[in-house]
PDB file of N, CA and C in Angstrom:
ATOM      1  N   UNK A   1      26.905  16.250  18.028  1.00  0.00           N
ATOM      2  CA  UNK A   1      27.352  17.485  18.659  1.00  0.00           C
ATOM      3  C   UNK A   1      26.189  18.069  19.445  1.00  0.00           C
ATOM      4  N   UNK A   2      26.496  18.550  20.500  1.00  0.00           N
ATOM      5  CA  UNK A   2      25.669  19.094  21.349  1.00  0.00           C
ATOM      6  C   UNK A   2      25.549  20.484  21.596  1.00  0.00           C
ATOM      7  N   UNK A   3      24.810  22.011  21.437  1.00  0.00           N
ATOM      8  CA  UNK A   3      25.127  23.084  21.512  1.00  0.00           C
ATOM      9  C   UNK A   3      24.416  23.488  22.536  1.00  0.00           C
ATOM     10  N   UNK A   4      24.927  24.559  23.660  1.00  0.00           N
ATOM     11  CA  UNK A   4      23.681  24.562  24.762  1.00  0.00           C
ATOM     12  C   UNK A   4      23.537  26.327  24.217  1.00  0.00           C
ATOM     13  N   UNK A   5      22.688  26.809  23.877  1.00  0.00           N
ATOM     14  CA  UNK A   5      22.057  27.964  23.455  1.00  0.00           C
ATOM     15  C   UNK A   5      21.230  28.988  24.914  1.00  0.00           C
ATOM     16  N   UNK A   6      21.822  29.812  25.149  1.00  0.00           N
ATOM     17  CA  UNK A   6      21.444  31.193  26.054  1.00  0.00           C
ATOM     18  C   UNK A   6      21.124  32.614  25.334  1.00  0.00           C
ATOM     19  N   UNK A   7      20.478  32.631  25.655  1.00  0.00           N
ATOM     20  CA  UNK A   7      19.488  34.479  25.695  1.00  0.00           C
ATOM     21  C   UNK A   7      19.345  34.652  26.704  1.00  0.00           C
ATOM     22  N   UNK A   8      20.466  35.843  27.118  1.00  0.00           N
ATOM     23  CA  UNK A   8      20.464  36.510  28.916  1.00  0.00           C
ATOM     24  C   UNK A   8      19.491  37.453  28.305  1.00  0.00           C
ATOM     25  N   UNK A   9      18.970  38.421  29.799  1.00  0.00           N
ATOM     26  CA  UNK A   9      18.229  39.063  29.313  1.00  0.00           C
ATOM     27  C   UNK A   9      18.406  40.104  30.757  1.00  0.00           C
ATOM     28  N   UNK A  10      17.891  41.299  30.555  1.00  0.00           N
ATOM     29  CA  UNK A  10      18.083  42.183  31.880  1.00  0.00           C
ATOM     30  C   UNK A  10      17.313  41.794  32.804  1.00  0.00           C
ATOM     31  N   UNK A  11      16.379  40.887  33.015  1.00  0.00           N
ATOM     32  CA  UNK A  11      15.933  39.928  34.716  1.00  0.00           C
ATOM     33  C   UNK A  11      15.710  38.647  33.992  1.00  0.00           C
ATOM     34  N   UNK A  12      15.816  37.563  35.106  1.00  0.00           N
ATOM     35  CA  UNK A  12      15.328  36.264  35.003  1.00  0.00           C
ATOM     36  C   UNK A  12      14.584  35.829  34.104  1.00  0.00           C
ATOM     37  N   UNK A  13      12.830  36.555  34.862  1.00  0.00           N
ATOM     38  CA  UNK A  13      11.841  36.071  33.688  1.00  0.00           C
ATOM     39  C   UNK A  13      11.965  35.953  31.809  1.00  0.00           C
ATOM     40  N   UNK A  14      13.182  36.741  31.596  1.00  0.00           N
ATOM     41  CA  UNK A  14      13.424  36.854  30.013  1.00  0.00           C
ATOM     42  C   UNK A  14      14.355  36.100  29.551  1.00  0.00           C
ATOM     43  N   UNK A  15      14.824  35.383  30.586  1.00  0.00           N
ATOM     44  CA  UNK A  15      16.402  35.065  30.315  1.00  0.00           C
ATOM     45  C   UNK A  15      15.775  33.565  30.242  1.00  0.00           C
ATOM     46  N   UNK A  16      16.499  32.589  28.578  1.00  0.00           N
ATOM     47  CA  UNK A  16      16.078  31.541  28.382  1.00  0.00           C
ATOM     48  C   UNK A  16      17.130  30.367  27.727  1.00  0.00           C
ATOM     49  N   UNK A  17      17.257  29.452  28.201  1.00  0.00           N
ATOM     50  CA  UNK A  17      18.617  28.049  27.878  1.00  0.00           C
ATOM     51  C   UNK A  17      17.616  27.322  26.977  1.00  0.00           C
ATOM     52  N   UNK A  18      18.415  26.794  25.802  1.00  0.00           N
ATOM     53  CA  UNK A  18      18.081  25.643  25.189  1.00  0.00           C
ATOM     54  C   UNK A  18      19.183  24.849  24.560  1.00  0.00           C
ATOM     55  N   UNK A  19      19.064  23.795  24.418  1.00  0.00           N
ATOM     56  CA  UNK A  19      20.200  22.507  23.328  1.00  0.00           C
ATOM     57  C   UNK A  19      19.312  22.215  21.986  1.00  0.00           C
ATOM     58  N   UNK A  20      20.215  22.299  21.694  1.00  0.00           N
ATOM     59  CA  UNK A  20      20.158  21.720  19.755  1.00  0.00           C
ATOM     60  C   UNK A  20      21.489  20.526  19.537  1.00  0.00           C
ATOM     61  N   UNK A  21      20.587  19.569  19.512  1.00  0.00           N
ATOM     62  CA  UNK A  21      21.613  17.887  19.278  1.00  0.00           C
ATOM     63  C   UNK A  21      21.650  18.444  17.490  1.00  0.00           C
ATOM     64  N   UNK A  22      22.905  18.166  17.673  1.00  0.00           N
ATOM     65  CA  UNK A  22      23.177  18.565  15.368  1.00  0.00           C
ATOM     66  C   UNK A  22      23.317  16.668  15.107  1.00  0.00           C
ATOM     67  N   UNK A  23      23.398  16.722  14.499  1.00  0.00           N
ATOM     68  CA  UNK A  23      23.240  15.503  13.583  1.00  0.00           C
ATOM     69  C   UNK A  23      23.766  15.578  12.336  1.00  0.00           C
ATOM     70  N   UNK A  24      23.962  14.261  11.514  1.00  0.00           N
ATOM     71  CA  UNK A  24      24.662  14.673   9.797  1.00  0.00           C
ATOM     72  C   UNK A  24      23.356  15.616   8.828  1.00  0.00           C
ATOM     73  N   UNK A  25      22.252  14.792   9.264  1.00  0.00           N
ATOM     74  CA  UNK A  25      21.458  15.946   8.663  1.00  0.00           C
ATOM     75  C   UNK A  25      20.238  16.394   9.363  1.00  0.00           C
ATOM     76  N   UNK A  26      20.153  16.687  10.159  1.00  0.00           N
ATOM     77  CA  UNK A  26      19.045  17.594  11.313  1.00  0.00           C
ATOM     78  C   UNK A  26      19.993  17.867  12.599  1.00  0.00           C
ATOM     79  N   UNK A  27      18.842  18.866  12.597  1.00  0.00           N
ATOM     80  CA  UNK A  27      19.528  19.703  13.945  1.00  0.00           C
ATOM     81  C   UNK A  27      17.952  19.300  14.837  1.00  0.00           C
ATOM     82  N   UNK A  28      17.948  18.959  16.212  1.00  0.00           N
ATOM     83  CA  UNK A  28      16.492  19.127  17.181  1.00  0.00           C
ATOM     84  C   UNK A  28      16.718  19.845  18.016  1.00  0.00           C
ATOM     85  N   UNK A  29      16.090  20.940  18.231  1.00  0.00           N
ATOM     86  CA  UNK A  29      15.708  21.559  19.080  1.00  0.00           C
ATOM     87  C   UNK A  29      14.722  21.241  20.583  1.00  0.00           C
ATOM     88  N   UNK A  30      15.613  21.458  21.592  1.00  0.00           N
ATOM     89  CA  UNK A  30      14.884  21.299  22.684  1.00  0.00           C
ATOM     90  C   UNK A  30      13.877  22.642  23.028  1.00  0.00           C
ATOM     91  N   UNK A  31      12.763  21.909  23.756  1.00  0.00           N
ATOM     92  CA  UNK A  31      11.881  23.567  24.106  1.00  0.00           C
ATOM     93  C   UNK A  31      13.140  24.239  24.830  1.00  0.00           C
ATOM     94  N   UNK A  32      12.942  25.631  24.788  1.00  0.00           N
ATOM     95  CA  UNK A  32      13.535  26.312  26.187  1.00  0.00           C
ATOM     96  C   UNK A  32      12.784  26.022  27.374  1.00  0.00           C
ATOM     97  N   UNK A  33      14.030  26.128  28.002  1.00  0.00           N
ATOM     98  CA  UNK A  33      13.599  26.969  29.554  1.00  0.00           C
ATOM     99  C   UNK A  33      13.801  28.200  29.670  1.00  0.00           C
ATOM    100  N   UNK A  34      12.354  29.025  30.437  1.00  0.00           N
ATOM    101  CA  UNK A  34      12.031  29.711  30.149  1.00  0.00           C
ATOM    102  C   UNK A  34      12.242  30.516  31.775  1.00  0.00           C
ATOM    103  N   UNK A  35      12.772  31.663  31.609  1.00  0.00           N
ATOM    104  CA  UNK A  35      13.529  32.153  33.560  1.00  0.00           C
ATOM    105  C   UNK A  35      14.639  31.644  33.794  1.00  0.00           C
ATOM    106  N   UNK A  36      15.378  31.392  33.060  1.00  0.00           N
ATOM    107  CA  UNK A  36      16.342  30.667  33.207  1.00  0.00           C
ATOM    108  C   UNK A  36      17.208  31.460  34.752  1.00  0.00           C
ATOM    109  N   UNK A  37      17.393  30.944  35.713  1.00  0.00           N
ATOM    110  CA  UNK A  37      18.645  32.268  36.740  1.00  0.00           C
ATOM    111  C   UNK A  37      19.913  31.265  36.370  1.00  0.00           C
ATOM    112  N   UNK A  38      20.833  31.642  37.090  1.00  0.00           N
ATOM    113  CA  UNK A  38      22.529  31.500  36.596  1.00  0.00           C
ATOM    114  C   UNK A  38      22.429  30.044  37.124  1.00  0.00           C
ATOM    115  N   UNK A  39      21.788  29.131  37.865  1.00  0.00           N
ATOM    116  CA  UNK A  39      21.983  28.715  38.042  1.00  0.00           C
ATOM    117  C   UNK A  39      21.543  27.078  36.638  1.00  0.00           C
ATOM    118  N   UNK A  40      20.578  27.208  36.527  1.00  0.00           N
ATOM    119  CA  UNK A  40      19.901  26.877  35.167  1.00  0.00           C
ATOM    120  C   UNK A  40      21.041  26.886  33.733  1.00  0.00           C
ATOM    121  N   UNK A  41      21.344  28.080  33.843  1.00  0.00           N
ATOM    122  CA  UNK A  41      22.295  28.631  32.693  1.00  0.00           C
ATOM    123  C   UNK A  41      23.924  28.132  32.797  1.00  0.00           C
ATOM    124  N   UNK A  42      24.352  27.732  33.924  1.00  0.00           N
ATOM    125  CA  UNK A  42      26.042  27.534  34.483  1.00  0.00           C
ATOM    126  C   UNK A  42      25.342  25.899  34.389  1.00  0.00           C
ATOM    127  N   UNK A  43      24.400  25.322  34.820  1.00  0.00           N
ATOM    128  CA  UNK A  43      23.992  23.866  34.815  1.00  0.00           C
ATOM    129  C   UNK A  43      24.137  23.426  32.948  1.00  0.00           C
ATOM    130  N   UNK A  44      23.281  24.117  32.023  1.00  0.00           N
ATOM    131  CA  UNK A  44      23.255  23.489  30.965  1.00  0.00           C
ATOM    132  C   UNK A  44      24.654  23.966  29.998  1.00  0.00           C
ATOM    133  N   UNK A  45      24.886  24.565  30.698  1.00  0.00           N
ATOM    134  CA  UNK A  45      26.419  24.882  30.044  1.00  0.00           C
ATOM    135  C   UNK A  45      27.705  24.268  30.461  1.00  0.00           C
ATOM    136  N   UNK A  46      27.739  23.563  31.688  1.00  0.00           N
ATOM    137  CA  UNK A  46      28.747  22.753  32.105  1.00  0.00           C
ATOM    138  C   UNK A  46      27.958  21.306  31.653  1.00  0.00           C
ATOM    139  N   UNK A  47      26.977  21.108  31.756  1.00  0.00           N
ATOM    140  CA  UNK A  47      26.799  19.159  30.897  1.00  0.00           C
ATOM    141  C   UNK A  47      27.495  18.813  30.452  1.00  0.00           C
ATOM    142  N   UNK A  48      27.544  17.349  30.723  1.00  0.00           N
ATOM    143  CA  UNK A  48      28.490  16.292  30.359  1.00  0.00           C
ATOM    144  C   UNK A  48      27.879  16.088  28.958  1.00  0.00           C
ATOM    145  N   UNK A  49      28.800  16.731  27.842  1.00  0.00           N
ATOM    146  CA  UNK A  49      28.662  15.998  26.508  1.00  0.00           C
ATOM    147  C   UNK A  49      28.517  17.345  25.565  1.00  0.00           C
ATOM    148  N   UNK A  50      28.424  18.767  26.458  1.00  0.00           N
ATOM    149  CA  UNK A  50      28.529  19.731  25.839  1.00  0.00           C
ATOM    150  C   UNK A  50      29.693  20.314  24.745  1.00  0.00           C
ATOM    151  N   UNK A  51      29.355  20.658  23.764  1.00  0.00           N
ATOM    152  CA  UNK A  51      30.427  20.930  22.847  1.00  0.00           C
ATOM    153  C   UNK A  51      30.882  22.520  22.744  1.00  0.00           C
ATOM    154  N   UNK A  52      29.615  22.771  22.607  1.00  0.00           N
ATOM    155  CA  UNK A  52      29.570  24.650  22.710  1.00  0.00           C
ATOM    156  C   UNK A  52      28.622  25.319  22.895  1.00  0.00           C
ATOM    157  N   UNK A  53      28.990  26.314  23.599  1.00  0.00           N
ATOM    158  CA  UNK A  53      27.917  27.349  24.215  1.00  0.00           C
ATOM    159  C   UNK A  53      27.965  28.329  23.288  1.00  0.00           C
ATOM    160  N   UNK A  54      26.502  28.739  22.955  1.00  0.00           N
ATOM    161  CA  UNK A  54      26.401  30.290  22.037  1.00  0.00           C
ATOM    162  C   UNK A  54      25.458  31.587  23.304  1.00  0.00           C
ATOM    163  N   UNK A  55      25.819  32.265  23.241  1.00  0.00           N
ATOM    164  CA  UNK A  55      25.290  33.451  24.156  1.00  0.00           C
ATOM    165  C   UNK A  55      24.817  34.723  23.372  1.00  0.00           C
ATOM    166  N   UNK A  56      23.655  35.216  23.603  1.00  0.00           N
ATOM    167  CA  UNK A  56      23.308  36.343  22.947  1.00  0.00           C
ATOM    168  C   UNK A  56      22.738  36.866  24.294  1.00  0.00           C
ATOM    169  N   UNK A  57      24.145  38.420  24.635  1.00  0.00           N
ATOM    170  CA  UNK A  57      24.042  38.846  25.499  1.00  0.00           C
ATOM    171  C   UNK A  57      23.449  40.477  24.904  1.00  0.00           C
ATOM    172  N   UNK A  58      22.961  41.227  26.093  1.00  0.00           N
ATOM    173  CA  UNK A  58      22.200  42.671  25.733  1.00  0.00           C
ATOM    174  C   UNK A  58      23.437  43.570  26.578  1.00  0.00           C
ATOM    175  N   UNK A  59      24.533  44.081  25.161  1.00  0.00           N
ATOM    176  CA  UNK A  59      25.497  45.105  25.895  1.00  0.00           C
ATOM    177  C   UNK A  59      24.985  46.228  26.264  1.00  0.00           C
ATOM    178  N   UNK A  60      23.936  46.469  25.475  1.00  0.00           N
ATOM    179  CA  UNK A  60      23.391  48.064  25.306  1.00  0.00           C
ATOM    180  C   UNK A  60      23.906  48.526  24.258  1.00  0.00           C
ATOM    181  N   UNK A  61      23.506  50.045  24.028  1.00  0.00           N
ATOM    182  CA  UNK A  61      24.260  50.784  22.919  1.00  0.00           C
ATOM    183  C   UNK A  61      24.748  52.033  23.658  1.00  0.00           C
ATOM    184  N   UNK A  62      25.950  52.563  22.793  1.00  0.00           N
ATOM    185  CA  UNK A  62      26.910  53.739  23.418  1.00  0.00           C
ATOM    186  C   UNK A  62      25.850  55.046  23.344  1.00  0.00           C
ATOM    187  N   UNK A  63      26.220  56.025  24.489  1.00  0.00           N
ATOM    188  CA  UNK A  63      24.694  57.156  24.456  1.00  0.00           C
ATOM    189  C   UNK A  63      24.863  57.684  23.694  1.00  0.00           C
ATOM    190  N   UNK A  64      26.185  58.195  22.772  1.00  0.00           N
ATOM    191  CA  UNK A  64      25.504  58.859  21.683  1.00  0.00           C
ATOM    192  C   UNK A  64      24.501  57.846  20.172  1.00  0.00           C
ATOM    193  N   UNK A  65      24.775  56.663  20.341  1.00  0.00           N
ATOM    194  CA  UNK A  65      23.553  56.403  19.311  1.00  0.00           C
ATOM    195  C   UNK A  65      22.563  56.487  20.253  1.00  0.00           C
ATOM    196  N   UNK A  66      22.224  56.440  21.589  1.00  0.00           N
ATOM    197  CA  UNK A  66      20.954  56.547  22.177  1.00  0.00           C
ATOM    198  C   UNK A  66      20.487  57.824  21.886  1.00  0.00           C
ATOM    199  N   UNK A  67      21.008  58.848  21.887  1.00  0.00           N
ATOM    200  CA  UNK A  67      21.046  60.063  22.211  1.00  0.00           C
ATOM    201  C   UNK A  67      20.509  60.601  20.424  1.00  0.00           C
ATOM    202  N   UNK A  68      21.216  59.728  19.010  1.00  0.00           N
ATOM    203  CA  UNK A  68      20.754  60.036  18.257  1.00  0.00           C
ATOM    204  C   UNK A  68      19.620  59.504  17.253  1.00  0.00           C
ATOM    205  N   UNK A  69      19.096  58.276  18.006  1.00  0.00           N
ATOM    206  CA  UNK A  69      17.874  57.796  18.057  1.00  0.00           C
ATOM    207  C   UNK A  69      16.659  58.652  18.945  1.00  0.00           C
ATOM    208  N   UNK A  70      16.781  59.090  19.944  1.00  0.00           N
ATOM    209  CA  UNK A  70      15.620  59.261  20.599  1.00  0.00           C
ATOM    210  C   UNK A  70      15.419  60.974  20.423  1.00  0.00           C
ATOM    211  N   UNK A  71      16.188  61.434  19.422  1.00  0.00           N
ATOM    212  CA  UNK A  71      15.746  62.743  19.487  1.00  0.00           C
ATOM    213  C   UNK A  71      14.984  63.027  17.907  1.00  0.00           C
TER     214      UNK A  71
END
């Protein structure tokens, strides 16, 4: 199984793709790429042999918890 792994991030420079091949018993981790732009990110996510994409996107938080954190 093949997983292609994303961390968007609010610009480029933060934003990073990696794959993890699973196996019966190990998982390997590829380094990231590191800046990933959409184009990087739509590339390792459409590969031939991909099984699933995981995304850890930054929604933000609603202003009143901003609002009751920063005071």
């Amino acid at each position: 199984m093949l997983t292609v792994g994303v961390d968007l991030a609010k610009d480029r420079a933060t934003t990073a793709v990696c794959t993890i091949h699973w196996d019966a018993d190990v998982a390997v981790v590829e380094a990231p790429v590191l800046g990933a732009d959409d184009t990087v990110v739509l590339g390792a996510a459409t590969a031939p042999g991909v099984d699933a994409v995981a995304l850890d996107a930054p929604f933000g938080w609603p202003a009143a918890m901003v609002a009751a954190v920063s005071s």
